[in-house]
C-alpha atoms as a PDB file:
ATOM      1  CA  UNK A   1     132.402  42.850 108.105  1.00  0.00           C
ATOM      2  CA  UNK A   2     133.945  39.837 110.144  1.00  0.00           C
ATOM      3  CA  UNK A   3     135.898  39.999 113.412  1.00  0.00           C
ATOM      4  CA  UNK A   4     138.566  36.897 113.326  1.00  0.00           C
ATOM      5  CA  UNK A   5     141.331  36.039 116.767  1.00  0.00           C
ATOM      6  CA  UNK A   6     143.918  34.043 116.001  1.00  0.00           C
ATOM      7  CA  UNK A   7     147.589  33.468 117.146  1.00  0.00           C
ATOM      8  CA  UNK A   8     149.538  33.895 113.514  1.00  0.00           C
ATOM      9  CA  UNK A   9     149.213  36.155 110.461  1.00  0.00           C
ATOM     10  CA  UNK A  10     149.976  34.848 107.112  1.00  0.00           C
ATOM     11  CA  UNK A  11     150.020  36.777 103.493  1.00  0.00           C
ATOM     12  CA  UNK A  12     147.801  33.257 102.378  1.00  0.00           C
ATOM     13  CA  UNK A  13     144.747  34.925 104.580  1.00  0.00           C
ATOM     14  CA  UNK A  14     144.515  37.332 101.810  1.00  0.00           C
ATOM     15  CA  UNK A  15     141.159  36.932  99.789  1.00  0.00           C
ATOM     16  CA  UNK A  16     143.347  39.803  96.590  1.00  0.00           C
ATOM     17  CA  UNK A  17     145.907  42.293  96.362  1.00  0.00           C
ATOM     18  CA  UNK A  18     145.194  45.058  98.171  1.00  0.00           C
ATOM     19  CA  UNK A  19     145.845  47.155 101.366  1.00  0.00           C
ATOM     20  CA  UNK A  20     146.230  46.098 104.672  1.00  0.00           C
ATOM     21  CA  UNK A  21     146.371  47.833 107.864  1.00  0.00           C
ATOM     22  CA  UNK A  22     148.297  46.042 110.890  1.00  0.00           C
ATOM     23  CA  UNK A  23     148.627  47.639 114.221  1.00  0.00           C
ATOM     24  CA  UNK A  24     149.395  47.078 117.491  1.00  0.00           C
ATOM     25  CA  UNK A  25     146.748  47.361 119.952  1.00  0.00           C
ATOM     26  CA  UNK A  26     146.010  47.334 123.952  1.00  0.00           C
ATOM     27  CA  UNK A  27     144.745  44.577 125.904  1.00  0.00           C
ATOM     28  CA  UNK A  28     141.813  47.108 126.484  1.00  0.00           C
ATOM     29  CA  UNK A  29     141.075  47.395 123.261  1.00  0.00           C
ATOM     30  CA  UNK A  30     141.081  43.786 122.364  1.00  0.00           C
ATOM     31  CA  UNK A  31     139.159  42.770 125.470  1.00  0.00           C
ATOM     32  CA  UNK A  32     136.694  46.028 124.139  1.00  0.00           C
ATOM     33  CA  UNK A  33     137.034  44.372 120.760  1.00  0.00           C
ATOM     34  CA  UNK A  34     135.900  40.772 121.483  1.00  0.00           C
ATOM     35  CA  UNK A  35     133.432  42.197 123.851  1.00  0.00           C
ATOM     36  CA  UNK A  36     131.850  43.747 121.069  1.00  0.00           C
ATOM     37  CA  UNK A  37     132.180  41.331 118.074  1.00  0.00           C
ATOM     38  CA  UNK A  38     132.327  37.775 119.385  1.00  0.00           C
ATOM     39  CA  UNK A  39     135.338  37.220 116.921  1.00  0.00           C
ATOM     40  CA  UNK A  40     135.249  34.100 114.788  1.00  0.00           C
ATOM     41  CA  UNK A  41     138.245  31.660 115.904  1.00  0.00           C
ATOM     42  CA  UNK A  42     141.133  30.960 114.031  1.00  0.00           C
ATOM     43  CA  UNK A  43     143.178  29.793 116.726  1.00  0.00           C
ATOM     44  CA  UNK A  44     145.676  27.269 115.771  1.00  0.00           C
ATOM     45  CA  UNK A  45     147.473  26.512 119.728  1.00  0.00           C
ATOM     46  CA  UNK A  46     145.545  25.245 122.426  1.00  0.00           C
ATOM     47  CA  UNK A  47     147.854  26.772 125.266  1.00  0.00           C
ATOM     48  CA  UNK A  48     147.791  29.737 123.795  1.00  0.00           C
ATOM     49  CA  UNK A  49     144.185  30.192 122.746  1.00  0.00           C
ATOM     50  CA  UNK A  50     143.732  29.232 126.926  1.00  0.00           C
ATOM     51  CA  UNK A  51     146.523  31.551 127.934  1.00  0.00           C
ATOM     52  CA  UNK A  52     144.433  34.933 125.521  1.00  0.00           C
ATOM     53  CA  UNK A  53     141.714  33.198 127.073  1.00  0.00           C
ATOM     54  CA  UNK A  54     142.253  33.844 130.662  1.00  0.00           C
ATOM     55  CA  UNK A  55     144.645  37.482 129.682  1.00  0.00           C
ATOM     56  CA  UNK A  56     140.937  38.708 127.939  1.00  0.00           C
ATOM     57  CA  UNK A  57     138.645  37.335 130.123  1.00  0.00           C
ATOM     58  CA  UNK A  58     136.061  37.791 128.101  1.00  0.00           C
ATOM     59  CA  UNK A  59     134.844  34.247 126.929  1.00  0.00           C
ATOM     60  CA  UNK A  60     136.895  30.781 125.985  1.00  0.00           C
ATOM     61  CA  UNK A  61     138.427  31.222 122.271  1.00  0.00           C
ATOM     62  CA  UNK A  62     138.145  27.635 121.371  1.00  0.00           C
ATOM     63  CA  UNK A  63     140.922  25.771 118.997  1.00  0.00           C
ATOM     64  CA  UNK A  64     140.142  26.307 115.470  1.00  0.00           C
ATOM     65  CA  UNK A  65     142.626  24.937 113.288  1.00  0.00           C
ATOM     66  CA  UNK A  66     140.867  26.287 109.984  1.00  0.00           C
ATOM     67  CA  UNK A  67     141.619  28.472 106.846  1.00  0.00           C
ATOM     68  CA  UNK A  68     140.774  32.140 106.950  1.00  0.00           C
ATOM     69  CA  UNK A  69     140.333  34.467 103.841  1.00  0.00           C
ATOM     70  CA  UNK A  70     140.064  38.378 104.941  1.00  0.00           C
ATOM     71  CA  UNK A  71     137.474  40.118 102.580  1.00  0.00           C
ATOM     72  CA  UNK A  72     137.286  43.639 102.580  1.00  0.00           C
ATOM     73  CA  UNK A  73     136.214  45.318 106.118  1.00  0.00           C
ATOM     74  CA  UNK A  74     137.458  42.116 107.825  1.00  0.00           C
ATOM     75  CA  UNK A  75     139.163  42.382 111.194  1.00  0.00           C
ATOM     76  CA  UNK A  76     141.487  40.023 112.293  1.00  0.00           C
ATOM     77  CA  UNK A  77     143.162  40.033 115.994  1.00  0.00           C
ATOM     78  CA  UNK A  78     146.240  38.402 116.289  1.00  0.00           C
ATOM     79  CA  UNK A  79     147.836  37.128 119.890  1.00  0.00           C
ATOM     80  CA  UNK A  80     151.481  36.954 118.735  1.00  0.00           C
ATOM     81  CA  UNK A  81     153.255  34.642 121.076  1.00  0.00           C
ATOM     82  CA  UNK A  82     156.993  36.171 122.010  1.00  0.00           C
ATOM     83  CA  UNK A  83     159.035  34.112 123.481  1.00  0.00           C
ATOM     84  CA  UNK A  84     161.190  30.926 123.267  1.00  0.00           C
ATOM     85  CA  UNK A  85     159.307  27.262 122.789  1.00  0.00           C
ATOM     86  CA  UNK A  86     156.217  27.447 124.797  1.00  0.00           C
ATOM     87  CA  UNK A  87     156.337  24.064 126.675  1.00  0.00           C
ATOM     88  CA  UNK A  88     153.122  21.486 125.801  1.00  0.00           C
ATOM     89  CA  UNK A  89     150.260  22.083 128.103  1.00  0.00           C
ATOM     90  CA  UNK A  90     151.624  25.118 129.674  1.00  0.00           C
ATOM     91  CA  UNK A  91     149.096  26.881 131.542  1.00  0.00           C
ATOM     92  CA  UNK A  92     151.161  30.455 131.907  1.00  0.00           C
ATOM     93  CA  UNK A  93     153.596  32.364 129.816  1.00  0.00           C
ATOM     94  CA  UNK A  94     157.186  31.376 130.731  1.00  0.00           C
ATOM     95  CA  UNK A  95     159.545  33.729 132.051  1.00  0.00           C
ATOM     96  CA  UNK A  96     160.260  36.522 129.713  1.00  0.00           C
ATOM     97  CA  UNK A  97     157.615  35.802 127.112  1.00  0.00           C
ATOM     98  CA  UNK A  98     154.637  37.283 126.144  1.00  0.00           C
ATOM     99  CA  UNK A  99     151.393  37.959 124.250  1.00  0.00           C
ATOM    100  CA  UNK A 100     151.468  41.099 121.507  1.00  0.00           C
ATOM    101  CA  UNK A 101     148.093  41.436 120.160  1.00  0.00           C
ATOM    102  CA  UNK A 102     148.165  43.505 117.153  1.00  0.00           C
ATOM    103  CA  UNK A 103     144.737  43.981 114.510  1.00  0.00           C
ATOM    104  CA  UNK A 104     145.150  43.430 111.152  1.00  0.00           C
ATOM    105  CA  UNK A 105     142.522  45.384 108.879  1.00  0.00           C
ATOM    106  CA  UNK A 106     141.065  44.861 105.177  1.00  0.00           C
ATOM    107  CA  UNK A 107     140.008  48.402 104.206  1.00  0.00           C
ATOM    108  CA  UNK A 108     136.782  48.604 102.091  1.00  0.00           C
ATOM    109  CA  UNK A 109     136.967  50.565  99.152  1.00  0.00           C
ATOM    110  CA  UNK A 110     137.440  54.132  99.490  1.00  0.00           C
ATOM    111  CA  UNK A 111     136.804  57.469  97.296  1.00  0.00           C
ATOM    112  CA  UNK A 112     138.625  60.235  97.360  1.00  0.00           C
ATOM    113  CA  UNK A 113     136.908  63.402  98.871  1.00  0.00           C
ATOM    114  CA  UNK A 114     137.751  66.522  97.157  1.00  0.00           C
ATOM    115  CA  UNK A 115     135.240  68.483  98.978  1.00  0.00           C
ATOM    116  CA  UNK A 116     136.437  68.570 102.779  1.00  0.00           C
ATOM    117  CA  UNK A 117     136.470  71.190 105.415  1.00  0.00           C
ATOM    118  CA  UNK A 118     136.974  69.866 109.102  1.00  0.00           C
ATOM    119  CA  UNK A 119     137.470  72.294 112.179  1.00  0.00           C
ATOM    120  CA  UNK A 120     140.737  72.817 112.730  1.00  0.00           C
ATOM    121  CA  UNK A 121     140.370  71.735 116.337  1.00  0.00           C
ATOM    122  CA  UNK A 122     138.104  68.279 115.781  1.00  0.00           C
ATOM    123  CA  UNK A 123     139.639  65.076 115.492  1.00  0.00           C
ATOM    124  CA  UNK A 124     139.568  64.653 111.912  1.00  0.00           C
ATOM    125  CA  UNK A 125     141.275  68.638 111.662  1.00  0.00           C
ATOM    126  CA  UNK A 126     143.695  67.828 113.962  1.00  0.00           C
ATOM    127  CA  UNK A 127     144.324  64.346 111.589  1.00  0.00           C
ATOM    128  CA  UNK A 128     144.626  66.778 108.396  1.00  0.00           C
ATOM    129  CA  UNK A 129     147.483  68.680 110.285  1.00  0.00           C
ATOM    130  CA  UNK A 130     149.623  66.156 111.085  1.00  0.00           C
ATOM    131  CA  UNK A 131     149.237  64.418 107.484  1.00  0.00           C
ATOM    132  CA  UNK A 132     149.987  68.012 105.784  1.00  0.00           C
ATOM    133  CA  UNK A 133     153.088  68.652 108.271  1.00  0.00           C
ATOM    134  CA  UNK A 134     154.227  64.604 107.133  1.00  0.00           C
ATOM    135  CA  UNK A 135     153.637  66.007 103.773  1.00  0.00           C
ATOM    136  CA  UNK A 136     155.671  69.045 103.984  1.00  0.00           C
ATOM    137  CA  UNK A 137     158.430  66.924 105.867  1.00  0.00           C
ATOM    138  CA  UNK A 138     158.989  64.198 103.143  1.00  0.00           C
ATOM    139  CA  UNK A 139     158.002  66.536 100.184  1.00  0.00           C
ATOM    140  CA  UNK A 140     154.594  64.558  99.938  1.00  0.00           C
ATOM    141  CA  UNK A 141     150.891  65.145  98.839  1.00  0.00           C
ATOM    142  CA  UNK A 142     148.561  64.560 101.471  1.00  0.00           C
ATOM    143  CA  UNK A 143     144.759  62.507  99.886  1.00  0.00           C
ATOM    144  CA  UNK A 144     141.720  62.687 101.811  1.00  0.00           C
ATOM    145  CA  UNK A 145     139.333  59.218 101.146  1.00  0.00           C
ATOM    146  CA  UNK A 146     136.470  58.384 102.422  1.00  0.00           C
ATOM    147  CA  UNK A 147     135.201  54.351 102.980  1.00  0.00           C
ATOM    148  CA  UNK A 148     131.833  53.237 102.214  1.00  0.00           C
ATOM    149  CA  UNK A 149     131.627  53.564 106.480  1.00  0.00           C
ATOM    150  CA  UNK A 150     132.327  57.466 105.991  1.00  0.00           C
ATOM    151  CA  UNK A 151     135.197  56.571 107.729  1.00  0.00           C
ATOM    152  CA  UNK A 152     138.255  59.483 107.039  1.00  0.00           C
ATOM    153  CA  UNK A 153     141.465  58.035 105.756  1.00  0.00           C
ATOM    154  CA  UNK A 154     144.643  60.542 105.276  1.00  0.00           C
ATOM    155  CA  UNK A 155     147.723  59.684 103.190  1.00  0.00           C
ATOM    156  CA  UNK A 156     150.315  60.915 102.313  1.00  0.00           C
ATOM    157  CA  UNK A 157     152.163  59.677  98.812  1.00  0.00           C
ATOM    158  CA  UNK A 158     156.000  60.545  98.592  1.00  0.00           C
ATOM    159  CA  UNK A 159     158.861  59.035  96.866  1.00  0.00           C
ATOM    160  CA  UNK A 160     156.965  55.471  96.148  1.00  0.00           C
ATOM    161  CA  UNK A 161     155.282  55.296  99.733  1.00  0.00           C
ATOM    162  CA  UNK A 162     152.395  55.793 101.309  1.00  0.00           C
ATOM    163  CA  UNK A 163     151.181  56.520 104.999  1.00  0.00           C
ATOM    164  CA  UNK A 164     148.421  56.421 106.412  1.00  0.00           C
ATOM    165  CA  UNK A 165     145.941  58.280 108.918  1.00  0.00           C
ATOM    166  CA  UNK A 166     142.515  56.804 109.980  1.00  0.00           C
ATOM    167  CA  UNK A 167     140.007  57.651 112.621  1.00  0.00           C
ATOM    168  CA  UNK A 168     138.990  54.874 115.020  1.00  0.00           C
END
C-alpha cells in the first residue's frame, strides 16, 4: 500500500479497470494522513506544493513532476486548487480561492461475507442500518465484503448503481 499527494487527479493514474473511492477529506485528516505515511510526491505546481506545504505543516512536499500508477490499496491525496489563475510565484491563495483536499482510494480485492453478525449498536451495526434503510429506500440489496485488511465494505446495488459504506 502507497500513500501519493499531488495537486490533480487523472483517469491515466489508473494501473486497470476497477473501483475507485474519492472523497473529500479535512485538513486534519490530511495533516493526520501525511503525518502517518510520508506520502510519495506527485506534485506537479511549485506554488502550490509550497502553499499545502505551509496549510499542512507537516514537512516540505517537494515538486515532482512524475507519472503515477495507483495499484490496488494505493492512496492518493489530492490538493485541488479552486480558484481563478494562480499568479507565478505566489506565496498565498488569492482572494476567494482555495485548497480542497479530497483522497482518492484503490480498494484491494474484497470477498463477500455471508456469515456476519455485528451489534446493532457498534460501528459496523450501525453501518449495516443505514445501508439496509438505503436499500429499502431505492428498492436495493444491501452486500457485505470484506478486503484482504478485514476492512467492512457495505453496498448497496439498485437499478445499475452501486453505493458504498466503508469503515475508516
Amino acid at each position: 500500500m502507497t500513500w501519493y499527494i499531488g495537486n490533480a487527479f487523472s483517469l491515466s493514474m489508473l494501473s486497470a479497470d476497477g473501483t475507485l473511492r474519492c472523497q473529500r477529506a479535512s485538513i486534519e485528516q490530511v495533516r493526520h494522513w501525511v503525518a502517518q505515511t510520508r506520502p510519495t510526491s506527485f506534485m506537479g505546481h511549485a506554488d502550490i506544493a509550497r502553499i499545502v506545504s505551509e496549510q499542512l505543516a507537516v514537512y516540505d512536499i517537494p515538486v515532482n513532476r512524475t507519472n503515477i500508477k495507483l495499484q490496488p490499496g494505493d492512496n492518493a491525496i489530492i490538493a485541488q486548487y479552486m480558484g481563478a489563475r494562480l499568479p507565478e510565484g505566489a506565496t498565498e491563495l488569492p482572494e476567494g480561492a482555495r485548497i480542497e483536499y479530497f483522497l482518492v482510494a484503490i480498494p484491494v480485492s474484497t470477498q463477500e461475507v455471508t456469515d456476519y453478525s455485528f451489534d446493532e449498536h457498534s460501528e459496523l451495526g450501525v453501518m449495516l442500518r443505514k445501508a439496509e434503510e438505503v436499500a429499502a429506500v431505492v428498492g436495493g440489496k444491501v452486500t457485505v465484503t470484506q478486503d484482504e485488511y478485514r476492512n467492512y465494505y457495505f453496498e448497496v446495488a439498485a437499478r445499475g448503481f452501486t453505493a458504498s459504506l466503508w469503515e475508516e
